[in-house]
Protein backbone atom coordinates (compact mmCIF):
# COMPACT_ATOMS: atom_id res chain seq x y z
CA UNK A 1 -12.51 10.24 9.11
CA UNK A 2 -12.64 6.54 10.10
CA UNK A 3 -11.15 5.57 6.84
CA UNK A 4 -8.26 7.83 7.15
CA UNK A 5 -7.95 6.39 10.61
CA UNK A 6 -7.42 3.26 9.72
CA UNK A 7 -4.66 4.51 6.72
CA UNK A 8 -2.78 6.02 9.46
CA UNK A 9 -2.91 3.00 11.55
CA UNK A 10 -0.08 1.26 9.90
CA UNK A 11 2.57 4.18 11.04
CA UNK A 12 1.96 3.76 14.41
CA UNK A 13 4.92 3.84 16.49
CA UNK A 14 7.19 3.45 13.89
CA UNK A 15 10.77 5.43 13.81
CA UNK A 16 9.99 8.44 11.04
CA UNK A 17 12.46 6.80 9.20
CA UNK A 18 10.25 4.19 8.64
CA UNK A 19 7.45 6.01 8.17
CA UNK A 20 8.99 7.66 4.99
CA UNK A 21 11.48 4.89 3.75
CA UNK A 22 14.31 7.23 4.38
CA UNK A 23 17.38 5.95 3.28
CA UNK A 24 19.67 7.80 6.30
CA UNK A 25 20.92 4.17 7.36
CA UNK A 26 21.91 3.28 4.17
CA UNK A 27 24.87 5.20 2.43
CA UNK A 28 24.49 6.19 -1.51
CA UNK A 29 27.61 5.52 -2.82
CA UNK A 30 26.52 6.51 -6.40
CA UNK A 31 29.67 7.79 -8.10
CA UNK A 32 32.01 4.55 -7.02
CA UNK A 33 32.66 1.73 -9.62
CA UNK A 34 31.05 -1.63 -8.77
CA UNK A 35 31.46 -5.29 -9.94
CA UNK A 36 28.76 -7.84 -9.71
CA UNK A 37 31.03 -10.79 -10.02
CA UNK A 38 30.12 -14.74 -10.32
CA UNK A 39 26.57 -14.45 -11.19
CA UNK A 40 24.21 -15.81 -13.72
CA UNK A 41 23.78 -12.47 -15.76
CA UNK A 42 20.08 -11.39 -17.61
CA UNK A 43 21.21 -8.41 -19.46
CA UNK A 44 17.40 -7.92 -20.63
CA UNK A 45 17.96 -7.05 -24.46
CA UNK A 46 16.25 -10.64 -25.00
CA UNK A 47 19.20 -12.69 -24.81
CA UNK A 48 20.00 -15.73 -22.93
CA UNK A 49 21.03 -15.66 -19.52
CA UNK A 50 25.11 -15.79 -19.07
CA UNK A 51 26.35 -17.91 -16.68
CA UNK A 52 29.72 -16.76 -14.36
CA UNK A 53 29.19 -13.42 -15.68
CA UNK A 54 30.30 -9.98 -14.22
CA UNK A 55 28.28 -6.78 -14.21
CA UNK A 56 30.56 -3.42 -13.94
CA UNK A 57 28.64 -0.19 -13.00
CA UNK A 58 30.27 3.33 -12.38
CA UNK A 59 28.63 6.81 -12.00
CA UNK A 60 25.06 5.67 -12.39
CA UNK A 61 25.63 4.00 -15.60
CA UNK A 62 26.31 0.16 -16.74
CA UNK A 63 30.10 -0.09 -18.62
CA UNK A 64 29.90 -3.71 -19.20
CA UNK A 65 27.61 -6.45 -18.78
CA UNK A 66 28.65 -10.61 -19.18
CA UNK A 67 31.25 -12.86 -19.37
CA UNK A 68 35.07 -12.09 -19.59
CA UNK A 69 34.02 -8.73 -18.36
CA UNK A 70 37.48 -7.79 -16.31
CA UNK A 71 37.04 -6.17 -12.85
CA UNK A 72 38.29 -2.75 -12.91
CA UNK A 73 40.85 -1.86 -10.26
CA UNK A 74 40.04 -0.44 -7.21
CA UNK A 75 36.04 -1.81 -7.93
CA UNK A 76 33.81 -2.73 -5.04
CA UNK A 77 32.96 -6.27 -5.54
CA UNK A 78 29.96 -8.17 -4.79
CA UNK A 79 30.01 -11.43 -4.78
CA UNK A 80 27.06 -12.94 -6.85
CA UNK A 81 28.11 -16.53 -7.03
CA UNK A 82 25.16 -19.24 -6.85
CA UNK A 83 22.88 -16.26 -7.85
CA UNK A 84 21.32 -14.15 -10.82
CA UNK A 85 22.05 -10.50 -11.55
CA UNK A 86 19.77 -8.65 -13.74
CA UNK A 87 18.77 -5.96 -15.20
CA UNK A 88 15.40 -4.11 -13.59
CA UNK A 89 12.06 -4.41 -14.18
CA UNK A 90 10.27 -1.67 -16.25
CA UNK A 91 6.66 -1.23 -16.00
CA UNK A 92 2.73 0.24 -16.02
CA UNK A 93 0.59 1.85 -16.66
CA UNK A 94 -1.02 2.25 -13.10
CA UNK A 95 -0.79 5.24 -10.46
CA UNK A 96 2.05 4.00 -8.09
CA UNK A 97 2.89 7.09 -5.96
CA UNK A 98 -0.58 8.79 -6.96
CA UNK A 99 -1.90 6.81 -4.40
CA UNK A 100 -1.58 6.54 -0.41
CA UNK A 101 -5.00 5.05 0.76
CA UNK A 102 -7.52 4.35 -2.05
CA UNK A 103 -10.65 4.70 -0.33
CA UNK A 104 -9.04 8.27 1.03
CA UNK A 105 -9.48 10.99 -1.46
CA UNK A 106 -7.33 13.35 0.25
CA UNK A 107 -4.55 10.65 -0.39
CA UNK A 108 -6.16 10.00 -3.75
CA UNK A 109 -4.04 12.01 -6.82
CA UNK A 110 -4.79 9.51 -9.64
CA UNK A 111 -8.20 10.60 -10.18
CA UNK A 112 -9.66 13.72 -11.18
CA UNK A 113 -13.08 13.26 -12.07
CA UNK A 114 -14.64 16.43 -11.35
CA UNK A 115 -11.75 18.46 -12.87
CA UNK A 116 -12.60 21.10 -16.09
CA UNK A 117 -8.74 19.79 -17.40
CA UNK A 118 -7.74 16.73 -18.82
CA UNK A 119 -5.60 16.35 -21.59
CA UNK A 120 -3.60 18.61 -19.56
CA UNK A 121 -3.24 16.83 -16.23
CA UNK A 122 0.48 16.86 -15.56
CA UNK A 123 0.60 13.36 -12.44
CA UNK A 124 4.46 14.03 -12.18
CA UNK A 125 4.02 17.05 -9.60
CA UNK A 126 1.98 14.61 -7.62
CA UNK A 127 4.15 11.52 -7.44
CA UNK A 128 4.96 11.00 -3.81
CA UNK A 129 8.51 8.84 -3.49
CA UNK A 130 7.50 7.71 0.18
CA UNK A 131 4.22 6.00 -0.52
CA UNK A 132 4.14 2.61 0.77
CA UNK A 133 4.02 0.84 -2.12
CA UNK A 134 6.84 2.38 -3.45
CA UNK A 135 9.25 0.47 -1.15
CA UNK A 136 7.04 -2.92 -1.80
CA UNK A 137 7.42 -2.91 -5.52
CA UNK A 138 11.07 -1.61 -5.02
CA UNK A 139 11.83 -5.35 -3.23
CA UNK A 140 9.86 -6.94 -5.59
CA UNK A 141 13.07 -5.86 -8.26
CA UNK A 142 10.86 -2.99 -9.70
CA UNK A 143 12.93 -0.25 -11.05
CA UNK A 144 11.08 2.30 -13.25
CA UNK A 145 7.38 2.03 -14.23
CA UNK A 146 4.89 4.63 -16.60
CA UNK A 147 2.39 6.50 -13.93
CA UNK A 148 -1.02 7.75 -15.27
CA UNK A 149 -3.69 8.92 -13.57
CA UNK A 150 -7.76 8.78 -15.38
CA UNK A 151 -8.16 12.54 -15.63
CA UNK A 152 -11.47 14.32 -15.63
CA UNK A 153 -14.55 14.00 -17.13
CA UNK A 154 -13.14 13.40 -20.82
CA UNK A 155 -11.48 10.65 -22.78
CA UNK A 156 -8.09 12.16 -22.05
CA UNK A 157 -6.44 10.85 -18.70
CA UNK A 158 -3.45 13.18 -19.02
CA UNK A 159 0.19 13.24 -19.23
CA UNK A 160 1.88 10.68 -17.62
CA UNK A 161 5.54 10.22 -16.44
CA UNK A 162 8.41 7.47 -16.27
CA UNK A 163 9.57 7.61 -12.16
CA UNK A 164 12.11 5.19 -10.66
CA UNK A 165 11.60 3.68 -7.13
CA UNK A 166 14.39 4.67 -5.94
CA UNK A 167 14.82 5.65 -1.89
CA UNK A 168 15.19 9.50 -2.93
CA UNK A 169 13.28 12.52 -3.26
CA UNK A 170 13.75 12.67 -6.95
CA UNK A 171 11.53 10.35 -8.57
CA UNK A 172 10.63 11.46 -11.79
CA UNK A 173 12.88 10.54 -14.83
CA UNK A 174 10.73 12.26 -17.24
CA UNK A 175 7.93 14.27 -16.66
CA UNK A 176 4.98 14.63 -19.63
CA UNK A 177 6.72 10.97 -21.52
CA UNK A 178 2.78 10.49 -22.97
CA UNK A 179 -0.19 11.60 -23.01
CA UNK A 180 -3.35 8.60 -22.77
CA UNK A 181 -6.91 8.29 -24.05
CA UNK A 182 -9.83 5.54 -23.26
CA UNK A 183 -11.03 4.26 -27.03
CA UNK A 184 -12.71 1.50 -26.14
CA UNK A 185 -15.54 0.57 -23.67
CA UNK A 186 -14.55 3.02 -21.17
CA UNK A 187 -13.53 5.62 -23.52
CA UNK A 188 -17.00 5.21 -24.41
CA UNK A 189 -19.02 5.64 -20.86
CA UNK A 190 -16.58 9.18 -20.82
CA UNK A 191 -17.73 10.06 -24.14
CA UNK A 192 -21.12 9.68 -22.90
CA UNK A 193 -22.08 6.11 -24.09
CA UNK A 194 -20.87 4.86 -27.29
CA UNK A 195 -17.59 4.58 -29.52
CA UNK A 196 -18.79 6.49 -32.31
CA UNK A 197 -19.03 9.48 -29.57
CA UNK A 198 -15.83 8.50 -28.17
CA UNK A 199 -14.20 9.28 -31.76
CA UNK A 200 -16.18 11.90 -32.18
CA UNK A 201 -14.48 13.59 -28.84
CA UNK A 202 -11.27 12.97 -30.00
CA UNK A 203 -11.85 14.57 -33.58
CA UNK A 204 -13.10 17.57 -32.26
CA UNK A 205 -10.49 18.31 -29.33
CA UNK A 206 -7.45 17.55 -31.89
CA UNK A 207 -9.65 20.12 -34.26
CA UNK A 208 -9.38 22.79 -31.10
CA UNK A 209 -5.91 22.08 -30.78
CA UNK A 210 -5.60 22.97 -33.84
CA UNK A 211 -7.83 26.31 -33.76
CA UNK A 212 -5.14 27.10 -30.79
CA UNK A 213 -2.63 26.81 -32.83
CA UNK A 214 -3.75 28.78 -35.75
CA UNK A 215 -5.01 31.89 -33.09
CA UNK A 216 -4.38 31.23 -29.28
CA UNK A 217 -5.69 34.69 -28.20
CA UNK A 218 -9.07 33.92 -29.47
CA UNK A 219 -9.18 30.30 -28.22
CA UNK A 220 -12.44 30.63 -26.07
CA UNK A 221 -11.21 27.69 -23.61
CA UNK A 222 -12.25 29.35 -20.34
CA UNK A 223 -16.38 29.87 -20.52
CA UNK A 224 -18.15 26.84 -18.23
CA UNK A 225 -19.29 25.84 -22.02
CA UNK A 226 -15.72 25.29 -23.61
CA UNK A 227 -15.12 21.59 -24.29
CA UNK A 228 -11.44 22.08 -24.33
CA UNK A 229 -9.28 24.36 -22.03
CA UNK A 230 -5.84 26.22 -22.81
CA UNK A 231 -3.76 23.85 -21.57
CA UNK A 232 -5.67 21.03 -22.83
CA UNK A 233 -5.32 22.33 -26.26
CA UNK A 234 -1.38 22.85 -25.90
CA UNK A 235 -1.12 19.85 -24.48
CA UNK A 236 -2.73 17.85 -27.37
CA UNK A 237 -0.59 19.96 -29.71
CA UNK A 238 2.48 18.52 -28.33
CA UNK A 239 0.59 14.87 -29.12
CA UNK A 240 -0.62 16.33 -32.97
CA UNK A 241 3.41 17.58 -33.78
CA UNK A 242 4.96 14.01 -32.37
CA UNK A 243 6.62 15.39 -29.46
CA UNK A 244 4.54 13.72 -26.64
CA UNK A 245 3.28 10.03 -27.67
CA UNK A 246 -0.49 9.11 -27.69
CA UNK A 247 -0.80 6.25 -25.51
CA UNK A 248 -4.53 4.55 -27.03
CA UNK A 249 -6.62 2.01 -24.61
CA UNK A 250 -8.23 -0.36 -26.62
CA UNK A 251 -8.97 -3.88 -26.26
CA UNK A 252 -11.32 -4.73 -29.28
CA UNK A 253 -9.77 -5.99 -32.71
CA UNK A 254 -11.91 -4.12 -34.22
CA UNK A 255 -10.95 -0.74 -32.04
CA UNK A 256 -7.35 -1.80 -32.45
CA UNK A 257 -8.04 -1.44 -36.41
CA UNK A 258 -9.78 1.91 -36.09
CA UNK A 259 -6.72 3.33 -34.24
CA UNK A 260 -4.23 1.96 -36.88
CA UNK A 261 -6.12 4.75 -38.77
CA UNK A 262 -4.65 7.77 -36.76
CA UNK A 263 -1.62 8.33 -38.32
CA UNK A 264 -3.37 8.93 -42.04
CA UNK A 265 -5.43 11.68 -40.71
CA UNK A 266 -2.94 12.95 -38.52
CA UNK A 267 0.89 12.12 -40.07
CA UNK A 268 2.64 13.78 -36.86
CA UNK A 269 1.42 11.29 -34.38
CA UNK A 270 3.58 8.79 -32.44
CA UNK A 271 1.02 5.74 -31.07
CA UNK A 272 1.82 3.19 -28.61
CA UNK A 273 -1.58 0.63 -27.88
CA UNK A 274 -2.10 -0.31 -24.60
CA UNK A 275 -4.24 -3.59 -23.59
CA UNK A 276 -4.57 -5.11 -26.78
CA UNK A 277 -6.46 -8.45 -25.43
CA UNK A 278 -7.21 -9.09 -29.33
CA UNK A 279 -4.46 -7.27 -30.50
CA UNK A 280 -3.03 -11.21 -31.88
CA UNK A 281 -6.00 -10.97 -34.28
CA UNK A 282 -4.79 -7.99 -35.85
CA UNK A 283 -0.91 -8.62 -34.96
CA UNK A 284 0.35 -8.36 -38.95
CA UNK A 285 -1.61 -5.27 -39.19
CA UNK A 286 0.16 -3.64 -35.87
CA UNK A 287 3.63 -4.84 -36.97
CA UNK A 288 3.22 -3.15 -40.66
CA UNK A 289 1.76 0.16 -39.08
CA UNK A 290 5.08 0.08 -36.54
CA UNK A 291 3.35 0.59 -33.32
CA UNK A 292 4.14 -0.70 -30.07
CA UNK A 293 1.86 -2.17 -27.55
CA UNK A 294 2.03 -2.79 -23.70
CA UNK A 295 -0.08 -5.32 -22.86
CA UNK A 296 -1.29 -7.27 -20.29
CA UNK A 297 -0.12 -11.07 -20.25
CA UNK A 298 -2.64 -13.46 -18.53
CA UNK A 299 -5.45 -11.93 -19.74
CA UNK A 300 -7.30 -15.18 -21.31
CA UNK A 301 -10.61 -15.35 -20.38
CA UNK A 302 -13.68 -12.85 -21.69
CA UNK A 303 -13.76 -10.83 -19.06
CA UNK A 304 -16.10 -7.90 -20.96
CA UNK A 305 -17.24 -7.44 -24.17
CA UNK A 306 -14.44 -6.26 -25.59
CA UNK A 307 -12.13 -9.07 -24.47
CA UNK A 308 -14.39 -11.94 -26.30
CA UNK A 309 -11.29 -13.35 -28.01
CA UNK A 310 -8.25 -12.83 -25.23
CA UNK A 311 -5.89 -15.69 -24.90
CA UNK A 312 -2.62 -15.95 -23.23
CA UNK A 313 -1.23 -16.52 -26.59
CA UNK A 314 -1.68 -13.18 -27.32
CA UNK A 315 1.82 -11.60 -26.25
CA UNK A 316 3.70 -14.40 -28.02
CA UNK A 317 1.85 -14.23 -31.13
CA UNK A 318 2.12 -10.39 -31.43
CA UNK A 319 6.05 -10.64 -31.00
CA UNK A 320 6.31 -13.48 -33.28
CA UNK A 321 4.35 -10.81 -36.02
CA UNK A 322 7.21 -8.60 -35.34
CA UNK A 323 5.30 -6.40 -33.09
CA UNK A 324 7.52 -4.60 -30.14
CA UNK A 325 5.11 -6.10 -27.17
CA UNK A 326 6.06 -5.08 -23.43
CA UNK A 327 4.57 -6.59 -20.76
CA UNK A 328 2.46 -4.41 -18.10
CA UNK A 329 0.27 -4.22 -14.61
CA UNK A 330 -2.28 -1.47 -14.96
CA UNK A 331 -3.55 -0.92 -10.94
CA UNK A 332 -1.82 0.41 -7.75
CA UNK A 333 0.98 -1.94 -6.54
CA UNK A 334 1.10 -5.31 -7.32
CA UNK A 335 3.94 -4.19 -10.79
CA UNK A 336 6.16 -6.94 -9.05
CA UNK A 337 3.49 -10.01 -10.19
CA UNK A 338 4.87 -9.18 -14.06
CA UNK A 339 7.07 -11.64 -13.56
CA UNK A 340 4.63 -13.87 -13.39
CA UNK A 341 3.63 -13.05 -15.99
CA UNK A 342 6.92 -13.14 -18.04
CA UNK A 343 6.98 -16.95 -16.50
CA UNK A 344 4.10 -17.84 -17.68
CA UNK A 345 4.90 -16.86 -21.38
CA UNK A 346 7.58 -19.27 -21.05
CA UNK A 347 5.91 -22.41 -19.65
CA UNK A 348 3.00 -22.21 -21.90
CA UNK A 349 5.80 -23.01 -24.82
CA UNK A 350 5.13 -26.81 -23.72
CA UNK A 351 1.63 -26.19 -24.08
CA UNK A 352 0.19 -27.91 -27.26
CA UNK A 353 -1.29 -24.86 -29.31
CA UNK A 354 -0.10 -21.60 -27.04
CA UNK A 355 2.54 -19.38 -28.42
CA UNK A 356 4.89 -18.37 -25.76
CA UNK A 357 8.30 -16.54 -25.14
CA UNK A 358 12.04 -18.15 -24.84
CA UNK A 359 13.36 -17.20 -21.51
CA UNK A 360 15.39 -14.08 -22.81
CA UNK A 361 12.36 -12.34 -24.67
CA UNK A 362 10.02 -12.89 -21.45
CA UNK A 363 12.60 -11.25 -19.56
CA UNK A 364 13.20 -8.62 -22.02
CA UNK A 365 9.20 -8.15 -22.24
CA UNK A 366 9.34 -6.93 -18.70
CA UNK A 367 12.78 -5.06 -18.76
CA UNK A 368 14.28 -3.57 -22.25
CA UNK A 369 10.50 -3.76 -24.34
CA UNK A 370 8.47 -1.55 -21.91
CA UNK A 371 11.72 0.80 -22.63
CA UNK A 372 11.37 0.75 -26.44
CA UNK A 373 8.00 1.00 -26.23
CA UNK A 374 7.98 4.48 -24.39
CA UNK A 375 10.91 5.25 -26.25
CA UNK A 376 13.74 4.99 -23.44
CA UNK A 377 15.11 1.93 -24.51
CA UNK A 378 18.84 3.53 -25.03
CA UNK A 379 18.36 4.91 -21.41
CA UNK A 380 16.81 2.20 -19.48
CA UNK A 381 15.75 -1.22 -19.38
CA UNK A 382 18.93 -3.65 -19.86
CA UNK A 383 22.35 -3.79 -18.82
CA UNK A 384 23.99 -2.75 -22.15
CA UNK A 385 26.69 -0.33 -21.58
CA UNK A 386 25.51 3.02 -21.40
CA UNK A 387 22.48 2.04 -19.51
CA UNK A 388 21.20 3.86 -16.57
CA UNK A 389 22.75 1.29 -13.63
CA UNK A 390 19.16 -0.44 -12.37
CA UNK A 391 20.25 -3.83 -11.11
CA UNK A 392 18.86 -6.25 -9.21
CA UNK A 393 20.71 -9.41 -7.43
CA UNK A 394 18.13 -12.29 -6.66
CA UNK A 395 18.78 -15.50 -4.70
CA UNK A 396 17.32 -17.31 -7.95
CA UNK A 397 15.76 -16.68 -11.36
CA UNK A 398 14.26 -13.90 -11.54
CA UNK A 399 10.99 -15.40 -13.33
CA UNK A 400 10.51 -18.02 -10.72
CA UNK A 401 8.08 -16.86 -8.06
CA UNK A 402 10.11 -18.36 -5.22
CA UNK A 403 13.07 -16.29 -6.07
CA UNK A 404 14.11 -12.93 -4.24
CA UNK A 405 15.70 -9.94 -4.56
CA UNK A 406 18.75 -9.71 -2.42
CA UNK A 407 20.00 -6.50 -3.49
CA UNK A 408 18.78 -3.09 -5.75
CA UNK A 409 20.89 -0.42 -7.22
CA UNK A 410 18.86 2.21 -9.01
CA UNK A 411 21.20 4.96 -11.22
CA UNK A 412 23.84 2.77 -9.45
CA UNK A 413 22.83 3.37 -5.88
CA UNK A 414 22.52 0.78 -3.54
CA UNK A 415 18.62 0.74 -2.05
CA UNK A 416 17.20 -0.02 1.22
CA UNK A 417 15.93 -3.48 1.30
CA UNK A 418 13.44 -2.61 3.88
CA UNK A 419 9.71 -1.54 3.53
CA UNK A 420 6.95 -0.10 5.95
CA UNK A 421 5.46 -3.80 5.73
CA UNK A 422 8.53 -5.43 6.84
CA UNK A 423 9.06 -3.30 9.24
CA UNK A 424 6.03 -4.10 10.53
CA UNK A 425 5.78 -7.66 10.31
CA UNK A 426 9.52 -7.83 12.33
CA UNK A 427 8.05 -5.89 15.01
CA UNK A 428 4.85 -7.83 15.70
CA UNK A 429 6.05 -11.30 14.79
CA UNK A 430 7.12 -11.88 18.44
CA UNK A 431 4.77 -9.75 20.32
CA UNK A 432 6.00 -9.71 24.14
CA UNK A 433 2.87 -9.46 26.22
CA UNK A 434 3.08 -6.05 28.14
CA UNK A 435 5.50 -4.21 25.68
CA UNK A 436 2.56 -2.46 23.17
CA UNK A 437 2.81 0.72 21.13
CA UNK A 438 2.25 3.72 23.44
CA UNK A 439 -0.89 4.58 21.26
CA UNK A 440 -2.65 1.64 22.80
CA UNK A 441 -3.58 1.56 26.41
CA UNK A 442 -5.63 -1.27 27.98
């Protein structure tokens, strides 16, 4: 109870429109045609930045993107002159909107540990668009990001979606976009202690998937004994015929190889690795096999056993294979710091040694890649024509730290630049003694 206090505490005597990030104040305007004018332009797709470019977006969608780019009549027209427009971030895989109050299981959705499904685990019906973090990530230039929760007891942690952070009660722009399973060290504490029983999990639930298929009235997936339920099986059916990707953990070289292997036993099935700290030792081998990865990009120091050989080299090494590499943030909040990351991959080019990223693929590792990589990339991700309309105007580049976002249109809607926290912060900045919240009496 205490805990849940203290989650609560923040919405004290704020306006319900704060409390929910309700948009009310600030009209949608969706359908109109807009010009970005005058701006340094990052269209995402891994090219350079444009300077004095123009951005034109109408009905949700981008129609042009860079320079000579004439202003349609009758446009709005924002004036982006002395500052960057760009295309927004894309990113995951962690449980933003799962999760309210972490240490609060009631306001807890991205874990279901004592749950008899997995596989089958569906966290787009749970994705709350008015979670705090939500708006944070939103004014950090945040756009879209992948949203998976850790399932139940099994290697499986379910289907995950693709949401945008948009101020609306809509958030999900595709429900059941992949399905995930732990292969490596933790894979291994679900399986009940080792990799070889990890692998041994997955070979026998894709073999009761396929049982299901073959005779679905007698599929025994209800007795307390049954390893796999119903759902569980249809769901990795969807994974065996291609439909639904399998998105693999692993960090290990060696568990990196051992995945490679899938697709031999199992010719239907679409993999995209995720984590890959060693995945540069193995980067010719990834590239040949086709599959993309989403990794994380400062991970460079053994932090377990299966990291041994992670350097921040690895992102830039893996692209320069010819490996599709996005760049993710696997927790709850924080998505905005991949831009740090995407910096980083281009200072360490003056490092003696590192392999790094140009400016336009660092940008494009944490816009347009995580879009290929999920297999959205001709819906989301840049500002080529066509493009769903997720732009973001910053007061600077977008992969310096110091550098803001000024304005956010998600599907071509302008967004609130407000959040809970900012809220917050205005109204206690300048506390005048005597004036408290009436929930406080002394």
């Amino acid at each position: 109870m205490k805990a849940l206090l203290l989650a609560a505490a923040a919405l004290v005597a704020l306006p319900a429109s704060a409390q929910t990030g309700s948009p009310q104040s600030n009209t949608l305007r969706g359908g109109q045609t807009i010009a970005i004018t005058g701006g340094t332009v990052a269209i995402g797709d891994g090219s350079a930045p444009i300077p004095n470019g123009t951005v034109v977006i109408r009905d949700g969608r981008v129609v042009a993107a860079g320079s000579g780019v004439a202003v349609p009549a009758g446009a709005q027209t924002v004036d982006a002159n002395g500052k960057w427009v760009s295309a927004g971030i894309v990113t995951g895989i962690g449980d933003l909107g799962l999760v309210d109050a972490g240490g609060v299981d009631e306001s807890n959705d991205s874990s279901a540990r004592q749950s008899p499904y997995s596989a089958s685990i569906d966290v787009s019906t749970a994705i709350n668009p008015d979670t705090v973090m939500i708006a944070n990530e939103r004014l950090g230039g945040v756009t879209r990001a992948f949203i998976s929760g850790s399932g139940g007891q099994s290697i499986f942690s379910g289907q995950g979606a693709v949401i945008d952070l948009g101020a609306d009660p809509d958030p999900v722009t595709k429900a059941r976009a992949f399905q995930t399973v732990q292969l490596g060290e933790d894979g291994a504490r679900s399986a009940g202690g080792s990799r070889p029983a990890a692998w041994a999990a997955l070979a026998d639930a894709f073999a009761m998937a396929q049982d299901y298929r073959r005779n679905p009235a007698g599929f025994d997936g209800r007795s307390k004994d049954a390893l796999l339920t119903r759902a569980d099986a249809q769901a990795l059916l969807n994974v065996l015929d291609g439909k639904v990707p399998l998105v693999v953990r692993v960090e290990r070289a060696s568990d990196i190889r051992q995945v490679l292997t899938l697709p031999a036993r199992y010719p239907g099935i679409r993999l995209i690795l995720a984590g890959a700290a060693e995945g540069w030792m193995v980067a010719r081998e990834i590239a040949a096999a086709k599959v993309p990865v989403l990794a994380y990009a400062l991970a460079d120091l053994p932090s377990s056993f299966e990291q041994l050989a992670a350097t921040e080299s690895n992102v830039g090494r893996m692209t320069a294979a010819g490996v599709t590499v996005g760049i993710y943030f696997d927790g709850s909040g924080g998505e905005h710091v991949v831009r740090q990351f995407a910096g980083n991959l281009v200072a360490i080019t003056k490092v003696p040694g590192s392999t790094g990223l140009d400016w336009g693929k660092a940008f494009a590792a944490i816009t347009s890649k995580p879009a290929e990589v999920m297999g959205l990339g001709n819906e989301i991700g840049s500002l080529r024509p066509g493009r769903r309309a997720d732009v973001v105007l910053w007061d600077g580049d977008p992969l310096e730290l110091s550098s803001q976002p000024q304005a956010v249109w998600i599907d071509g809607k302008p967004q609130p630049m407000t959040s809970r926290q900012r809220q917050l912060r205005d109204r206690y900045l300048n506390v005048v003694e005597g004036v408290l919240p009436k929930a406080y009496d002394r």
